[in-house]
C-alpha atoms as a PDB file:
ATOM      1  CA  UNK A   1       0.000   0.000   0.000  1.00  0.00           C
ATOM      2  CA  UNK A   2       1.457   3.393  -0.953  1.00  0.00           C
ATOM      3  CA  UNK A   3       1.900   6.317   1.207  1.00  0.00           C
ATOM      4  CA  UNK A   4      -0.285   8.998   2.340  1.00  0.00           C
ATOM      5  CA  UNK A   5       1.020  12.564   2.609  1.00  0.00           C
ATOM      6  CA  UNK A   6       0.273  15.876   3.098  1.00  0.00           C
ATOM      7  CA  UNK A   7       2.419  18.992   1.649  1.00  0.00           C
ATOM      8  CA  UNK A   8       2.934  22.148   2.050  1.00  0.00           C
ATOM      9  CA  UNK A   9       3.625  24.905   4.571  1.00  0.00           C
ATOM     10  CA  UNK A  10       1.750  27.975   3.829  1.00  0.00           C
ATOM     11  CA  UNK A  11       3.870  30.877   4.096  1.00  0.00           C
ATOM     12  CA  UNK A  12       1.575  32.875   6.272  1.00  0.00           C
ATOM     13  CA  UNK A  13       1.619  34.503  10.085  1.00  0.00           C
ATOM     14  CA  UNK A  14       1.709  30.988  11.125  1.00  0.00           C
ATOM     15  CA  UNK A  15       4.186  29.966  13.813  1.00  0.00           C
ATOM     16  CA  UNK A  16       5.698  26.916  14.502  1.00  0.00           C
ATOM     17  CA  UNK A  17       6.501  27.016  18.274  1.00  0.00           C
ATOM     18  CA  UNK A  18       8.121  24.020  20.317  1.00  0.00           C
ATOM     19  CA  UNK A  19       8.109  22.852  23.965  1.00  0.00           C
ATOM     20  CA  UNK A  20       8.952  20.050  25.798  1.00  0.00           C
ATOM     21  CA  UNK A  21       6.607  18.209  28.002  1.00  0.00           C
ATOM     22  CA  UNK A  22       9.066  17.467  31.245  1.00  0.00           C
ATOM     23  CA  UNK A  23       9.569  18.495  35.039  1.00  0.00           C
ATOM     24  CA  UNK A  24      10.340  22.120  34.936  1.00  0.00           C
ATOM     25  CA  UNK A  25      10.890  23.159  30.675  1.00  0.00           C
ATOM     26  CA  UNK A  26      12.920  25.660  29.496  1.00  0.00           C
ATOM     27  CA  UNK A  27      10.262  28.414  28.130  1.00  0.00           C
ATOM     28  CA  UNK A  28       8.466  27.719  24.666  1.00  0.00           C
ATOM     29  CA  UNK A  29      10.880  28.174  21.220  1.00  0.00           C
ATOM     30  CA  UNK A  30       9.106  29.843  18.892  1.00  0.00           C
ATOM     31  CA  UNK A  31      11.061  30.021  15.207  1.00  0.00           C
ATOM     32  CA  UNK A  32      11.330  33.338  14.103  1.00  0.00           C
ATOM     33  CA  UNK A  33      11.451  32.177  10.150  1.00  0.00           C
ATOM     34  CA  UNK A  34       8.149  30.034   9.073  1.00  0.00           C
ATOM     35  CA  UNK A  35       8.887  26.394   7.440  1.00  0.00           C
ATOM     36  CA  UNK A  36       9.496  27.008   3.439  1.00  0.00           C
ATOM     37  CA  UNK A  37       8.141  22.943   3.453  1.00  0.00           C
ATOM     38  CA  UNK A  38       6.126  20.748   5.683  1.00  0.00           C
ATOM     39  CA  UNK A  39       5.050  17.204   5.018  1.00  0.00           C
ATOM     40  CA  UNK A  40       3.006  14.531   7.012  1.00  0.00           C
ATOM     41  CA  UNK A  41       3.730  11.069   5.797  1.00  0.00           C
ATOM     42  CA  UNK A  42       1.546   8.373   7.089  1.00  0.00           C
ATOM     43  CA  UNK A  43       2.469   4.841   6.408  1.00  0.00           C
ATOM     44  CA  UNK A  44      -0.542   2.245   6.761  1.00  0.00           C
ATOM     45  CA  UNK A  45       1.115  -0.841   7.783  1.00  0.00           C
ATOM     46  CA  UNK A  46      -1.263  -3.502   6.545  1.00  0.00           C
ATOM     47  CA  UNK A  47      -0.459  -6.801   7.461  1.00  0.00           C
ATOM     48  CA  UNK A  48      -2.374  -9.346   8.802  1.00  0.00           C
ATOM     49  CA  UNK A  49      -1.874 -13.324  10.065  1.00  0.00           C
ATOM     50  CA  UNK A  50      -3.627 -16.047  10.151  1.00  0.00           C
ATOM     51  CA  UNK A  51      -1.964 -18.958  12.125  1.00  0.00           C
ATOM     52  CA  UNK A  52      -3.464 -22.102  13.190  1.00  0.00           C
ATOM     53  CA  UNK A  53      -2.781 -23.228  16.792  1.00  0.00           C
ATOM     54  CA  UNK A  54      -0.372 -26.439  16.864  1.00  0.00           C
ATOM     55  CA  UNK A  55      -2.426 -28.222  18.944  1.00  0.00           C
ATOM     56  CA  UNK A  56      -3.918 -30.880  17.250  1.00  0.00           C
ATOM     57  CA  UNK A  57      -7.159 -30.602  19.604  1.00  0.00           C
ATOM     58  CA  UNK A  58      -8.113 -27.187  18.818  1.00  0.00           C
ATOM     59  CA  UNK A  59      -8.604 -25.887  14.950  1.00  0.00           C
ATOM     60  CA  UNK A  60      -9.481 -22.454  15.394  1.00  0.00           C
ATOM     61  CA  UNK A  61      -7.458 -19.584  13.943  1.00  0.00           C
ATOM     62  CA  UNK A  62      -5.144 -17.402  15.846  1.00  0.00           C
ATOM     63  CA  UNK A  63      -6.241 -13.731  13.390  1.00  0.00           C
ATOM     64  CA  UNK A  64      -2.941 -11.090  14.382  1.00  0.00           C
ATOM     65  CA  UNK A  65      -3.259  -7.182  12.981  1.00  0.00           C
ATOM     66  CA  UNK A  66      -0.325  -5.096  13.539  1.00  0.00           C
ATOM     67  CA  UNK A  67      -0.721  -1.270  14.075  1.00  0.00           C
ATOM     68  CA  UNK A  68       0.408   1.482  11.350  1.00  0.00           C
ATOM     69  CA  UNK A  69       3.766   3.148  11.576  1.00  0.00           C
ATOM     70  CA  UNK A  70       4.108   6.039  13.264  1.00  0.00           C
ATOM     71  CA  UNK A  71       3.435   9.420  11.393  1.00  0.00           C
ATOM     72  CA  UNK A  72       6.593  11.473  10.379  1.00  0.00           C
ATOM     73  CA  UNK A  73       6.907  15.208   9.926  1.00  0.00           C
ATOM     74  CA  UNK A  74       9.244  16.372   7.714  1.00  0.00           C
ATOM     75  CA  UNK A  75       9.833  20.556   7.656  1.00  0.00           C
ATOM     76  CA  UNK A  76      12.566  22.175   6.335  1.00  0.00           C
ATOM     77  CA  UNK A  77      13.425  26.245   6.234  1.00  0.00           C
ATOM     78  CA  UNK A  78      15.818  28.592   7.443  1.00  0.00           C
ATOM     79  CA  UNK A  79      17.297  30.786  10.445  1.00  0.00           C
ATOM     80  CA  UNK A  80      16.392  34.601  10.597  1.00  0.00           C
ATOM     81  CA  UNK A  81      19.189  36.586   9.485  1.00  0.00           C
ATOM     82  CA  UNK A  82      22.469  36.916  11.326  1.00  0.00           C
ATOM     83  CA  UNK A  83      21.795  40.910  12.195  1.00  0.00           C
ATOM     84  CA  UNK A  84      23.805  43.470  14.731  1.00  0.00           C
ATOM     85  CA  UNK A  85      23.240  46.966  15.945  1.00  0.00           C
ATOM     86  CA  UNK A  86      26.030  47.019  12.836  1.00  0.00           C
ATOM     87  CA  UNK A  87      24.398  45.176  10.435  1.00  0.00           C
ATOM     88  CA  UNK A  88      24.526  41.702   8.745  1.00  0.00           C
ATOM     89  CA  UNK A  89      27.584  40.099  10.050  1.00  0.00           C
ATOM     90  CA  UNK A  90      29.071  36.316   9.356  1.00  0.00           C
ATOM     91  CA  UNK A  91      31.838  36.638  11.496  1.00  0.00           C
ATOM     92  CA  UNK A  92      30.108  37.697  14.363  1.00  0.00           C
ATOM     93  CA  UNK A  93      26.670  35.888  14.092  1.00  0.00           C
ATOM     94  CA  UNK A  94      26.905  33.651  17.692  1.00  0.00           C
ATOM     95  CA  UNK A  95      26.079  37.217  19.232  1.00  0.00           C
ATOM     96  CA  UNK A  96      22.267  37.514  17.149  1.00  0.00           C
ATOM     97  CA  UNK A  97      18.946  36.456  17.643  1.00  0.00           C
ATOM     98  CA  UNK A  98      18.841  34.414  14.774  1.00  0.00           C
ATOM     99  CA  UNK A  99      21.769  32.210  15.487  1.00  0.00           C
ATOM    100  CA  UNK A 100      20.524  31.851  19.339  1.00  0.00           C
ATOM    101  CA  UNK A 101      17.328  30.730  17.797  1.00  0.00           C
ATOM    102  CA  UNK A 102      18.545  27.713  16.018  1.00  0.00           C
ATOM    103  CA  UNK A 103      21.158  26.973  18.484  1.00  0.00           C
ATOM    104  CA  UNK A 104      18.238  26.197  20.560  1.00  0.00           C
ATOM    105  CA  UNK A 105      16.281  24.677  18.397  1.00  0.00           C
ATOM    106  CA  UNK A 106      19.369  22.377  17.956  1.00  0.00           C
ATOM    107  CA  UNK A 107      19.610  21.868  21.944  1.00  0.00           C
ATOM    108  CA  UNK A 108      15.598  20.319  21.722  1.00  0.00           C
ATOM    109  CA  UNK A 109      16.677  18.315  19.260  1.00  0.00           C
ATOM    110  CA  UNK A 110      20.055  16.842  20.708  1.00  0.00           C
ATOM    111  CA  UNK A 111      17.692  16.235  23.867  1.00  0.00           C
ATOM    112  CA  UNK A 112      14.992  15.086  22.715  1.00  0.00           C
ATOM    113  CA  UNK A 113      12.827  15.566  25.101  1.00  0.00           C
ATOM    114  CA  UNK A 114      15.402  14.011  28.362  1.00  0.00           C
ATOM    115  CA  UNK A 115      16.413  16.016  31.158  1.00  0.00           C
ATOM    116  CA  UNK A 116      20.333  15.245  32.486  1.00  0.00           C
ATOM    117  CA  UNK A 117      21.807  15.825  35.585  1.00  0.00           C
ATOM    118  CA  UNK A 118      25.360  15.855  36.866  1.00  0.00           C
ATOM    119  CA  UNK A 119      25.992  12.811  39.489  1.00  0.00           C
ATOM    120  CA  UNK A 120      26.870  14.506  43.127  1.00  0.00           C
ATOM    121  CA  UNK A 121      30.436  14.665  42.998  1.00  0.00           C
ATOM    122  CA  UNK A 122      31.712  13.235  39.971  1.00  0.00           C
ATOM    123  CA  UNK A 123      32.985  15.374  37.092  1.00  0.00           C
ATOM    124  CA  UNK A 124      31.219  14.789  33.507  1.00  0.00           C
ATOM    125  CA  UNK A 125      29.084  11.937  34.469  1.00  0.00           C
ATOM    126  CA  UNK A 126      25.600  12.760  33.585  1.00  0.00           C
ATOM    127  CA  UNK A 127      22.371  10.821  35.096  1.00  0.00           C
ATOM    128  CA  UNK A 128      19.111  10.709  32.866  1.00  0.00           C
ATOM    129  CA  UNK A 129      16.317  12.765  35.196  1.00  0.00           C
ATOM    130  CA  UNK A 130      13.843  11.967  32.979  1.00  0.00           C
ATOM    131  CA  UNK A 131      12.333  11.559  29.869  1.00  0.00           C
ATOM    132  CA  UNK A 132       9.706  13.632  28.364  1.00  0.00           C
ATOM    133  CA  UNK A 133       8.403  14.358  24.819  1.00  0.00           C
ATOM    134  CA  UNK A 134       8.684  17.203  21.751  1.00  0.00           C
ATOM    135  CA  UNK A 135       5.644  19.168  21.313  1.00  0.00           C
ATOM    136  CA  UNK A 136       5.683  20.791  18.029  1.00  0.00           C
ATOM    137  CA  UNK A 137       2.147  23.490  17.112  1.00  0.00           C
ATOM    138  CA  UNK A 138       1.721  24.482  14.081  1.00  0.00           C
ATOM    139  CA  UNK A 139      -0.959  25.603  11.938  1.00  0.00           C
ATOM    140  CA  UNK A 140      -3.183  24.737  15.505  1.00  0.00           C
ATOM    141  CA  UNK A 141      -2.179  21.251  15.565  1.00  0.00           C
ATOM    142  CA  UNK A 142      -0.398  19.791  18.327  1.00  0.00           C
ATOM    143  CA  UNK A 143       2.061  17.305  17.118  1.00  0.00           C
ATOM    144  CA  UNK A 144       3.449  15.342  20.071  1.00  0.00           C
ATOM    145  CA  UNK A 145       7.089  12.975  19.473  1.00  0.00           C
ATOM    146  CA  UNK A 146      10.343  12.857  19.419  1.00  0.00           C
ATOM    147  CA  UNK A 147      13.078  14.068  16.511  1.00  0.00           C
ATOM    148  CA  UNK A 148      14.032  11.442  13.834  1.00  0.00           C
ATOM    149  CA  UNK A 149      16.961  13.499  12.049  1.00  0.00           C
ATOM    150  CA  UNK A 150      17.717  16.998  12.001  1.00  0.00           C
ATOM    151  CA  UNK A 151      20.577  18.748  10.038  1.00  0.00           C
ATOM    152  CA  UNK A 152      21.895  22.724   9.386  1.00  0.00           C
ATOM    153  CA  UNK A 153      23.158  23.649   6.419  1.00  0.00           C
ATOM    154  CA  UNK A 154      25.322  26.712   5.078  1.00  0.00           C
ATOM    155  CA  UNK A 155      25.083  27.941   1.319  1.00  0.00           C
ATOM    156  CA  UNK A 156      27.751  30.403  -0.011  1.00  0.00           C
ATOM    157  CA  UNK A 157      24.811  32.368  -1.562  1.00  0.00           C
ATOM    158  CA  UNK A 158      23.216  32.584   1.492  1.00  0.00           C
ATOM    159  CA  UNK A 159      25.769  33.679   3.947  1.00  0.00           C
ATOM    160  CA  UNK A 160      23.571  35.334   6.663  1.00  0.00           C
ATOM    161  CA  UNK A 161      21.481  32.369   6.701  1.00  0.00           C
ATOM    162  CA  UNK A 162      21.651  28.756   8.053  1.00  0.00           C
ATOM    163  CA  UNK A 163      19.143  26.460   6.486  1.00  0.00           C
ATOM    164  CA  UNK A 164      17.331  23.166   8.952  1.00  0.00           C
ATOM    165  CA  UNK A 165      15.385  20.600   8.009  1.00  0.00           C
ATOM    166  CA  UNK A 166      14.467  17.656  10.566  1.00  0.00           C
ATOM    167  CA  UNK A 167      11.969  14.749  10.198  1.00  0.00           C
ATOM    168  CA  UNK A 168      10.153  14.326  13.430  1.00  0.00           C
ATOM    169  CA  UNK A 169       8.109  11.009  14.485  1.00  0.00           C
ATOM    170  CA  UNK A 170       4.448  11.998  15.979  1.00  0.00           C
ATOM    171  CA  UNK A 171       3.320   9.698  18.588  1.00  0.00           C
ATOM    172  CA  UNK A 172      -0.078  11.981  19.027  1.00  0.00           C
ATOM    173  CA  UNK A 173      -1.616  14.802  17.408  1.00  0.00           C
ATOM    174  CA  UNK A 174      -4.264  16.855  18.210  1.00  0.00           C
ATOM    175  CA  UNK A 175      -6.253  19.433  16.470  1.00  0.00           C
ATOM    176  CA  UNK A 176      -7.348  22.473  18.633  1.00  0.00           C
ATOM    177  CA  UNK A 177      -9.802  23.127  15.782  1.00  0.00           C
ATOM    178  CA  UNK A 178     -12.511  20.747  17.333  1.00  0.00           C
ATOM    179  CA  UNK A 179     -11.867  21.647  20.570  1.00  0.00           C
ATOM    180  CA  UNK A 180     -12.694  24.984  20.317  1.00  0.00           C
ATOM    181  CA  UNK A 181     -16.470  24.516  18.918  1.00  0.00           C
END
């Protein structure tokens, strides 16, 4: 069975914010640059089994149906602009908004979700706290998962720029659109 998907990320006032769902998150992340692309992918995962018990006394049918794979988002777009109080700048972008916003972006990914904690008195052990879950909104839908891929990309053409793009497993979505009736 093919593939189902869904394309497109309108370029409109819509933001794509992100949050994790853990003891005591760091505020909300909202990206200051829309998606240029956003696609839901949903795999059906048809398969079914019939097996006959091997008992000899018993003839009836054991009838298995395995669930379909998980949904995957794929988005892709860029960072704002790398801008000072002196203008665009390459070689000094760590100190803009735009670079702080993917950076932590990045961090949610590289997380995913799990708090760590330093062990009491030993030096760069870290101890999982726990584990949590991505929340991704956009376009009023609550996606809820964890991150599949992500990657950053620099283009000589685009120097002030750094382009993402990250595939992101959904668990759960929900659609604030029929709750709000």
């Amino acid at each position: 069975m093919a593939d189902f998907s869904i394309t497109g990320a309108k370029p409109a006032s819509k933001q794509m914010v992100f949050e994790l769902d853990i003891v005591n998150p760091p505020p909300q992340l909202i990206i200051l640059i829309n998606p240029e692309s956003l696609d839901i992918k949903f795999t059906p995962k048809v398969v079914e089994n019939r097996v006959r018990w091997t008992n000899q006394k018993d003839s009836s049918y054991i009838f298995q149906v395995h669930h379909d794979e998980l949904d995957i988002l794929s988005a892709s777009g860029q960072s704002a602009m790398f801008y000072t109080d002196k203008g665009l700048t390459s070689t000094e972008r760590k100190k803009t908004l735009g670079w702080e916003n993917i950076q932590q972006l990045l961090a949610i990914y590289r997380n995913n979700g799990m708090i760590f904690n330093r062990k009491p008195g030993q030096r760069g052990t870290n101890v999982l706290e726990s584990v949590g879950r991505v929340l991704i909104t956009y376009d009023e839908i609550l996606y809820v998962g964890f991150f599949e891929s992500f990657s950053l990309n620099e283009a000589a053409e685009k120097p002030f720029n750094l382009n993402f793009s990250f595939d992101f497993k959904v668990t759960k979505h929900f659609d604030s659109k029929q709750f709000s009736r």
